[in-house]
Protein backbone atom coordinates (compact mmCIF):
# COMPACT_ATOMS: atom_id res chain seq x y z
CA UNK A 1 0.00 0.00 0.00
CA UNK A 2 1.71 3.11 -1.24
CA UNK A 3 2.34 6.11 1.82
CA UNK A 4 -0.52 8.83 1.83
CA UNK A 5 -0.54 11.79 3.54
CA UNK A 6 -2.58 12.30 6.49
CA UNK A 7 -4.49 15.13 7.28
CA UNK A 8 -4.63 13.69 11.66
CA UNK A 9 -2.49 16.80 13.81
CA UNK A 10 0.68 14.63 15.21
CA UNK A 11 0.85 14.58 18.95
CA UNK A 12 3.33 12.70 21.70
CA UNK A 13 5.75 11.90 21.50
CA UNK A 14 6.81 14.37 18.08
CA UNK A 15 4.39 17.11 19.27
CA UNK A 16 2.54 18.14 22.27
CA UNK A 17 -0.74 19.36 22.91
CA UNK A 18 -0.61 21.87 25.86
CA UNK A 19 -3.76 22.49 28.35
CA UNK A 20 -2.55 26.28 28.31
CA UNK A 21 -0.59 28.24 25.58
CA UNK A 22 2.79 29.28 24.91
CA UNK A 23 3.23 32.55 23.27
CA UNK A 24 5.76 32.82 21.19
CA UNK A 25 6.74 36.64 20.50
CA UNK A 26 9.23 38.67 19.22
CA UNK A 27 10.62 42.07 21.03
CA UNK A 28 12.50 44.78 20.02
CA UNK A 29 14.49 46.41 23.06
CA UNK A 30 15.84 50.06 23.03
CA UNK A 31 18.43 49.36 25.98
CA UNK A 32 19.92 46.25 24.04
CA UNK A 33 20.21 48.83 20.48
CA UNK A 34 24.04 49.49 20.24
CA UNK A 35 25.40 47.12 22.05
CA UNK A 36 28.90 46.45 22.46
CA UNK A 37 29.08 43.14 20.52
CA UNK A 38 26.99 44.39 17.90
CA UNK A 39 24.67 41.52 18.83
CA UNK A 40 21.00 42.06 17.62
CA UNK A 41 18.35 43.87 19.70
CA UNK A 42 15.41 42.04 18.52
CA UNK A 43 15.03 39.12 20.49
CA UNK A 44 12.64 36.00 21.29
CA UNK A 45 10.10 36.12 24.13
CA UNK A 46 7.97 33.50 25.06
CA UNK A 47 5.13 33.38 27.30
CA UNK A 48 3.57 30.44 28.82
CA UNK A 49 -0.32 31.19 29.78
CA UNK A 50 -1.62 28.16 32.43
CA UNK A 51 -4.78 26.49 31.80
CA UNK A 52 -6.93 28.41 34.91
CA UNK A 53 -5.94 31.76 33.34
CA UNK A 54 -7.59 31.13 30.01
CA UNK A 55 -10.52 29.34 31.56
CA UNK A 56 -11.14 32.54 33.71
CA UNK A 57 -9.74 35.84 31.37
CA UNK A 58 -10.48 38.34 34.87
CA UNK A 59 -8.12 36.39 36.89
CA UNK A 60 -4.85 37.11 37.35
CA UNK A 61 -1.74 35.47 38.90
CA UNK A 62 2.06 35.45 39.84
CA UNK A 63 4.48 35.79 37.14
CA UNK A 64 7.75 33.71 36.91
CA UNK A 65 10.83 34.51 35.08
CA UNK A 66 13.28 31.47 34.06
CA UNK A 67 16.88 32.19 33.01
CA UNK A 68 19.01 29.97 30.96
CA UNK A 69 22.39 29.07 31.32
CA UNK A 70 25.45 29.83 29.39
CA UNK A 71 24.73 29.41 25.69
CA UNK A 72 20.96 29.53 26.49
CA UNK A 73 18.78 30.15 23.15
CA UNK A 74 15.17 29.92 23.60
CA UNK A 75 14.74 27.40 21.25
CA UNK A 76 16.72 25.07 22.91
CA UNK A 77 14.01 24.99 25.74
CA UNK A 78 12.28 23.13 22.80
CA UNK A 79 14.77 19.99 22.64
CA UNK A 80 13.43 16.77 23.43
CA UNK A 81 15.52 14.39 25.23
CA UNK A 82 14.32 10.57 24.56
CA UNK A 83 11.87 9.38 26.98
CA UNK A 84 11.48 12.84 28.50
CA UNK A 85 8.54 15.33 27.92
CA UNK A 86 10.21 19.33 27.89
CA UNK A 87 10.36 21.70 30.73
CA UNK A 88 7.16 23.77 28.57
CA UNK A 89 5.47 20.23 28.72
CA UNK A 90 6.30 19.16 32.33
CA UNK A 91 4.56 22.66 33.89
CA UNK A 92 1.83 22.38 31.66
CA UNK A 93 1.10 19.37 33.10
CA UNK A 94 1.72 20.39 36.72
CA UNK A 95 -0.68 23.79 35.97
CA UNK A 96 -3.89 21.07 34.55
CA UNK A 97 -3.35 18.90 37.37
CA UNK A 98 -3.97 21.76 39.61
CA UNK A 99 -0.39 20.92 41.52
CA UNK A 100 0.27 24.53 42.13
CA UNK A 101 -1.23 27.60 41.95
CA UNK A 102 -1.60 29.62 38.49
CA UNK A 103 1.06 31.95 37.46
CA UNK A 104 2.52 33.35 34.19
CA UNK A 105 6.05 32.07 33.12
CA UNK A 106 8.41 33.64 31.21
CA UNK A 107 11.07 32.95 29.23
CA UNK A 108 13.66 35.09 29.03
CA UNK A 109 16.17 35.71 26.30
CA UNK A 110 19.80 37.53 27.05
CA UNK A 111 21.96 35.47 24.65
CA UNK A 112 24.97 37.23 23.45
CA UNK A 113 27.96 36.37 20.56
CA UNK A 114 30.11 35.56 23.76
CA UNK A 115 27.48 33.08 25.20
CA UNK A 116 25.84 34.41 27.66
CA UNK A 117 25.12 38.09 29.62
CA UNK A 118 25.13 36.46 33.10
CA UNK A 119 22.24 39.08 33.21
CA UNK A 120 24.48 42.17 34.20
CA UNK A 121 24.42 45.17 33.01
CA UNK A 122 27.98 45.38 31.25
CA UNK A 123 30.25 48.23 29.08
CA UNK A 124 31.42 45.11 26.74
CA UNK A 125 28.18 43.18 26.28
CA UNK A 126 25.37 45.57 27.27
CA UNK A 127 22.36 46.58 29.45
CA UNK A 128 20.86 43.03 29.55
CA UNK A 129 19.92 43.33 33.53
CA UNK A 130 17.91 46.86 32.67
CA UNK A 131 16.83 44.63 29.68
CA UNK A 132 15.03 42.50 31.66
CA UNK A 133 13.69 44.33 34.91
CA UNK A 134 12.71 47.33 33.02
CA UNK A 135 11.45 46.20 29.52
CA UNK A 136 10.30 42.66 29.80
CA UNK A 137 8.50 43.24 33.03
CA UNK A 138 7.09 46.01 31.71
CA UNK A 139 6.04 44.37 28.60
CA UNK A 140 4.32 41.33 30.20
CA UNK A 141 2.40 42.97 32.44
CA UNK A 142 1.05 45.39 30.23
CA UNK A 143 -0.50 42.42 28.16
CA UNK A 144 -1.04 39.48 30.37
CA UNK A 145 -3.23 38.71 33.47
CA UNK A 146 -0.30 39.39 35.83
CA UNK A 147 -0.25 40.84 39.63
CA UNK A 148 2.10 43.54 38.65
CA UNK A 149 3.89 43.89 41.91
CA UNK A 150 7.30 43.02 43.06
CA UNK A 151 5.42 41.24 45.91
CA UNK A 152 4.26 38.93 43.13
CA UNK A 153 6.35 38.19 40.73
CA UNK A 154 9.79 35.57 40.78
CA UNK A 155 13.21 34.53 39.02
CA UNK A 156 13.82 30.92 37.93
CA UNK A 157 17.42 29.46 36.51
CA UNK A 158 20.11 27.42 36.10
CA UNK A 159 23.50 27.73 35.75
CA UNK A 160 24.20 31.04 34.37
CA UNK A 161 20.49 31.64 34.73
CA UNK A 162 20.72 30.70 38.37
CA UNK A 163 23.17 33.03 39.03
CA UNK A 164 21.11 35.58 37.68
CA UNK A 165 18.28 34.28 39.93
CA UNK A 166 20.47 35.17 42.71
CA UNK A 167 21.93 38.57 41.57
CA UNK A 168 19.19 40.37 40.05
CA UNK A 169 17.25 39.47 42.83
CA UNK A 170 19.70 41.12 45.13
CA UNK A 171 20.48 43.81 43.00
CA UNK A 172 16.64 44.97 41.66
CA UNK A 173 14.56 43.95 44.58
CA UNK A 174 12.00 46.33 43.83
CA UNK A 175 11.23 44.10 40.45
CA UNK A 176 11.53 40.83 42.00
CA UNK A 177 10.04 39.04 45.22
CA UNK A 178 11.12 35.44 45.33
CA UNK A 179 13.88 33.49 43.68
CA UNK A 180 15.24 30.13 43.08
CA UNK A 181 18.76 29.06 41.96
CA UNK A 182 19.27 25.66 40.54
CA UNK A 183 23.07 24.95 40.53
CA UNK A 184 23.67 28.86 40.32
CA UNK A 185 27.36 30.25 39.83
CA UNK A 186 28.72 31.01 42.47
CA UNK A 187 32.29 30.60 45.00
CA UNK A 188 34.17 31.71 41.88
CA UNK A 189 37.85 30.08 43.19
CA UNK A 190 35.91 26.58 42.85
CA UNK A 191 33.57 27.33 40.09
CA UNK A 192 35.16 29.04 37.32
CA UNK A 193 38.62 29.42 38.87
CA UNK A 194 39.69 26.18 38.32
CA UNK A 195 39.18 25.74 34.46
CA UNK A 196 42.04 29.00 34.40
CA UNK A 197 44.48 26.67 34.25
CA UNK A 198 43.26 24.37 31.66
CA UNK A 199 42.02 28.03 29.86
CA UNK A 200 46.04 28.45 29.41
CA UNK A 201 46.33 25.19 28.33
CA UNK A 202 43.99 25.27 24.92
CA UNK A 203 45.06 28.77 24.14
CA UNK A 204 48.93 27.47 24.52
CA UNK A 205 48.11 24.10 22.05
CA UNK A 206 45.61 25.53 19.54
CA UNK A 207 45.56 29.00 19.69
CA UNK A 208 49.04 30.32 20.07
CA UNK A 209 48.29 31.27 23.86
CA UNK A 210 46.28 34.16 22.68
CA UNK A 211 43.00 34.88 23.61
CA UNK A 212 42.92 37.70 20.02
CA UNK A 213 43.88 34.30 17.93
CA UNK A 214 41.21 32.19 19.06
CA UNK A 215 38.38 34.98 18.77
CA UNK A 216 39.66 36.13 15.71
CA UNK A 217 39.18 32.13 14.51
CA UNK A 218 35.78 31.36 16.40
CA UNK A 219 33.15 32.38 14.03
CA UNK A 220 34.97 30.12 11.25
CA UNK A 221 35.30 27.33 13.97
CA UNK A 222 32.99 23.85 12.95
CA UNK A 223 32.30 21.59 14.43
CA UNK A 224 32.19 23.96 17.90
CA UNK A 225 33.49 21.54 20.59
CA UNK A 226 33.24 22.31 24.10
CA UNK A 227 35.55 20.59 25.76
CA UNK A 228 38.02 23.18 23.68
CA UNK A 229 36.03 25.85 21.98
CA UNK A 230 33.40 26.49 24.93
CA UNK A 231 35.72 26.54 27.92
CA UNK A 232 37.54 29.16 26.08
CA UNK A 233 34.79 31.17 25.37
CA UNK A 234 32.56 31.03 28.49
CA UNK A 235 35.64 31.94 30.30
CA UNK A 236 35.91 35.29 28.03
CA UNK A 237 32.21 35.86 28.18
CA UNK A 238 32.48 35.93 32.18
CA UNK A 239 35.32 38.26 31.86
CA UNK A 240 33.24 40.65 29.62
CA UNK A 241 30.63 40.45 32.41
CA UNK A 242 32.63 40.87 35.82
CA UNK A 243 35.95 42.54 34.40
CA UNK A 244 34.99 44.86 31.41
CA UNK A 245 38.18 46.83 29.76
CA UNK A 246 36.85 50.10 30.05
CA UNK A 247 39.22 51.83 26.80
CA UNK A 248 38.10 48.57 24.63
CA UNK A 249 34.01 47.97 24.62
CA UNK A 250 33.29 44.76 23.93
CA UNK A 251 36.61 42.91 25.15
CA UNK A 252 37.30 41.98 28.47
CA UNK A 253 40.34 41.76 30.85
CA UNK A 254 41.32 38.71 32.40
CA UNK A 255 41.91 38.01 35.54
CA UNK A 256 44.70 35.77 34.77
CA UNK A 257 48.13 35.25 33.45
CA UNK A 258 47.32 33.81 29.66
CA UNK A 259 50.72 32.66 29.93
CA UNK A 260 50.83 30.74 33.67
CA UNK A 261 47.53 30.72 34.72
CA UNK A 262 48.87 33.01 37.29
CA UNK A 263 46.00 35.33 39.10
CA UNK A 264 46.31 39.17 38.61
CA UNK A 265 44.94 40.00 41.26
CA UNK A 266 43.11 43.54 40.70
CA UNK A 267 41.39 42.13 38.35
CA UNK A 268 40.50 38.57 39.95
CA UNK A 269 39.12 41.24 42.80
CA UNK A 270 36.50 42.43 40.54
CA UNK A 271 35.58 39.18 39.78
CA UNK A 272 35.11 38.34 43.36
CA UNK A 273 32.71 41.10 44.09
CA UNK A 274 30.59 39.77 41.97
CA UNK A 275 30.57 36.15 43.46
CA UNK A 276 27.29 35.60 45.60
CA UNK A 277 28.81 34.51 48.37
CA UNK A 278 30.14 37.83 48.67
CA UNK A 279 27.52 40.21 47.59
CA UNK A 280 25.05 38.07 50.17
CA UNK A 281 26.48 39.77 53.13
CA UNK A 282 25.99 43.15 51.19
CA UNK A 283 23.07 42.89 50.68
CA UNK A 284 20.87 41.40 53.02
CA UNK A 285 18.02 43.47 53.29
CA UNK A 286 17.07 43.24 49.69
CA UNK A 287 17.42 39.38 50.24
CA UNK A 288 15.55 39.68 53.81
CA UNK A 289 12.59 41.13 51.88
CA UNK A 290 12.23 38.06 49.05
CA UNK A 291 9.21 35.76 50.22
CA UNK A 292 11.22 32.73 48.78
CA UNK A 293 15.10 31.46 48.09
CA UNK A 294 15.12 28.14 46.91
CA UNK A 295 18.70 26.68 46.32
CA UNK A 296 19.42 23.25 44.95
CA UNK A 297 22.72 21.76 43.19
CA UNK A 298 23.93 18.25 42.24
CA UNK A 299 25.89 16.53 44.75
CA UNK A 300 28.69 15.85 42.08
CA UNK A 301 27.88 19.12 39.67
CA UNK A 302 31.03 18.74 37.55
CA UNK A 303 31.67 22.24 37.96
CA UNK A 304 31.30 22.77 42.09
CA UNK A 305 28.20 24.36 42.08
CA UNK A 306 26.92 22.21 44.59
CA UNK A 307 29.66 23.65 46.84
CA UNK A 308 28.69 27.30 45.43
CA UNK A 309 25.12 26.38 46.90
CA UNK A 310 26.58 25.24 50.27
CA UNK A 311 28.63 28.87 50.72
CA UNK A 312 25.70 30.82 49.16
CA UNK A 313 23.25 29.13 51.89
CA UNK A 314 25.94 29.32 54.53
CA UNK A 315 25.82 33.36 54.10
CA UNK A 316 22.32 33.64 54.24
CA UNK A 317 21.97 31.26 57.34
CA UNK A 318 24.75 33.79 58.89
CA UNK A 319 22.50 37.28 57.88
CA UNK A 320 19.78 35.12 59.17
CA UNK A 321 17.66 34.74 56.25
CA UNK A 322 15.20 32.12 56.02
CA UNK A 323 16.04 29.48 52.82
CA UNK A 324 15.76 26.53 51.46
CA UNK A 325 19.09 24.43 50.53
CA UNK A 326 18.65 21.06 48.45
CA UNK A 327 21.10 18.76 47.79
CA UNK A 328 19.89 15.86 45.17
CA UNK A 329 22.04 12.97 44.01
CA UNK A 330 22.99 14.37 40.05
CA UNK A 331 25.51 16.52 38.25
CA UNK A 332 25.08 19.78 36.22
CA UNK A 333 23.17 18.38 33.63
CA UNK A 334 19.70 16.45 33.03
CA UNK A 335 18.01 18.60 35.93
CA UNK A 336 15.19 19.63 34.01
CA UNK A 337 12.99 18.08 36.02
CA UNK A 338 13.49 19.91 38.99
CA UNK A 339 12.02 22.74 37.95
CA UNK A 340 8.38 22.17 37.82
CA UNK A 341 8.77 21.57 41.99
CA UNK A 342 10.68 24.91 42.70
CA UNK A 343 8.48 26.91 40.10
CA UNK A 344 5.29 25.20 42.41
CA UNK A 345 7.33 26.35 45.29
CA UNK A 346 7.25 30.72 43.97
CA UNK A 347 3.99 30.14 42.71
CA UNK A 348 2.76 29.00 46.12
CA UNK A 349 4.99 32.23 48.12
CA UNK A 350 3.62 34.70 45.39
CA UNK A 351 0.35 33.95 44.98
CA UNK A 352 -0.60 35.41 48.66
């Protein structure tokens, strides 16, 4: 019998069909226009609406912001794993089965040609904190059934994302009232410091130990490995966030010897005040007004986050703010499933 088309809509496992909707829109931001990088201001935005809120258009609810990590695209939220449903899928099912309270989520964008914006404002990447608390709030509340109040609305992320969680929170507390931080950067001389080393070591074998060489080479570079190519670059992209060169936008300084590995130590300072476990202390009564801080981290997270976690939670039990601190058996990666509970978890604090 020959093949014939069929005119039947495809659903699981190749396509879902969601109880609420996902929005997918595109934005054009004013404070991202000129960048450093040159990277493009129009940007994805995508909006997931839970099955009580279309049901009943006068109600409103929470809304919840979720971060990516380093290289985070919005597509990629998209990517099926075999055998697993996606993160858009797994709350979707949590919002129809009435397993938490309604609230908006959105996904956030702040991608840049380096990787990632850590969601800082920065002189070599650009305004991508400002990008998000003052234009995608904004934006989302003007057009969906939000409560548009601080009081009410949360960040979600991993990673990257989860140090943004952490930071904007602390930084813009009167945007954001709750967060959670799944594996979040943070404790800098066990997170990031200790790829410096190997940092030196691919720059030494493949790109004549300069930093200028292997930027110079990376848009031409296929297939992108990274083991190589993306410890080379997320390292620069965190140095374009936390140590800016003020006479060169758009390059960084590094706070490292390219040559030894050797720290330089004004530099490797300004890293440091950005590290969580140090800005916690400084900032306690923005953190002493959040209604939530969820932490969790993988007891072997390849790159010491779970250790990150354990100092980040260790400040705030010292400033004698109330948290939560989860340690789960797991690495870094394959963790999406942990975020339907902690998302439950702000929707349940915000939705007072």
């Amino acid at each position: 019998m020959p093949l014939k088309e069929s005119t039947s809509a495809l659903r699981p496992p190749w396509r879902s069909v969601l109880a609420g909707r996902l929005d997918e829109l595109v934005v054009e931001s004013d404070l991202l226009a000129g960048n450093p990088l040159g990277d493009s201001a129009v940007r994805p935005l995508q909006v997931y609406v839970p099955p009580q809120l279309l049901s009943d258009p006068a109600r409103r609810a929470p809304a919840i912001y979720v971060l990516q990590g380093f290289t985070g695209r919005l597509d990629l939220w998209a990517n099926r794993q075999p055998f697993e449903v996606t993160l858009v899928e797994r709350l979707d099912a949590m919002f129809a089965a009435a397993e938490s309270p309604p609230a908006v989520i959105v996904f956030v964008d702040a991608w840049t040609r380096y990787g990632g914006s850590q969601f800082v404002n920065s002189t070599s990447t650009g305004r991508y904190q400002d990008y998000l608390c003052d234009e995608i709030v904004p934006f989302v509340d003007e057009r969906y059934p939000t409560l548009a109040d601080r009081a009410h609305r949360g960040l979600a992320g991993k990673s990257s994302g989860g140090y943004g969680a952490l930071v904007v929170s602390m930084l813009r507390p009167d945007v954001f009232g709750a967060l959670v931080s799944h594996a979040g950067d943070a404790l800098f001389e066990s997170s990031v410091g200790h790829s410096f080393p190997k940092v030196v070591r691919l720059l030494r074998d493949h790109f004549d130990g300069s930093y200028d060489a292997f930027l110079q080479a990376l848009p031409e570079i296929d297939p992108f490995r990274f083991e190589r190519h993306g410890v080379l670059l997320e390292t620069y992209a965190y140095a374009a966030c936390y140590s800016p060169d003020p006479e060169h936008p758009g390059r960084a300084l590094l706070p490292f010897d390219p040559a030894t590995s050797e720290l330089v130590p004004d530099i490797w300072e300004r890293w440091l005040a950005w590290d969580p476990v140090r800005l916690v202390p400084r900032h306690l009564d923005a953190l002493a007004s959040l209604r939530r801080i969820y932490l969790d981290a993988g007891r072997s997270d390849e790159f010491n986050l779970d250790l990150g976690a354990q100092a980040v939670a260790g400040q705030l039990t010292a400033g004698g703010i109330e948290h939560t601190l989860e340690l789960f058996d797991g690495g870094h990666g394959g963790m999406t499933y942990r975020y339907p509970g902690a998302i439950r978890e702000l929707a349940l604090a915000l939705a007072d």
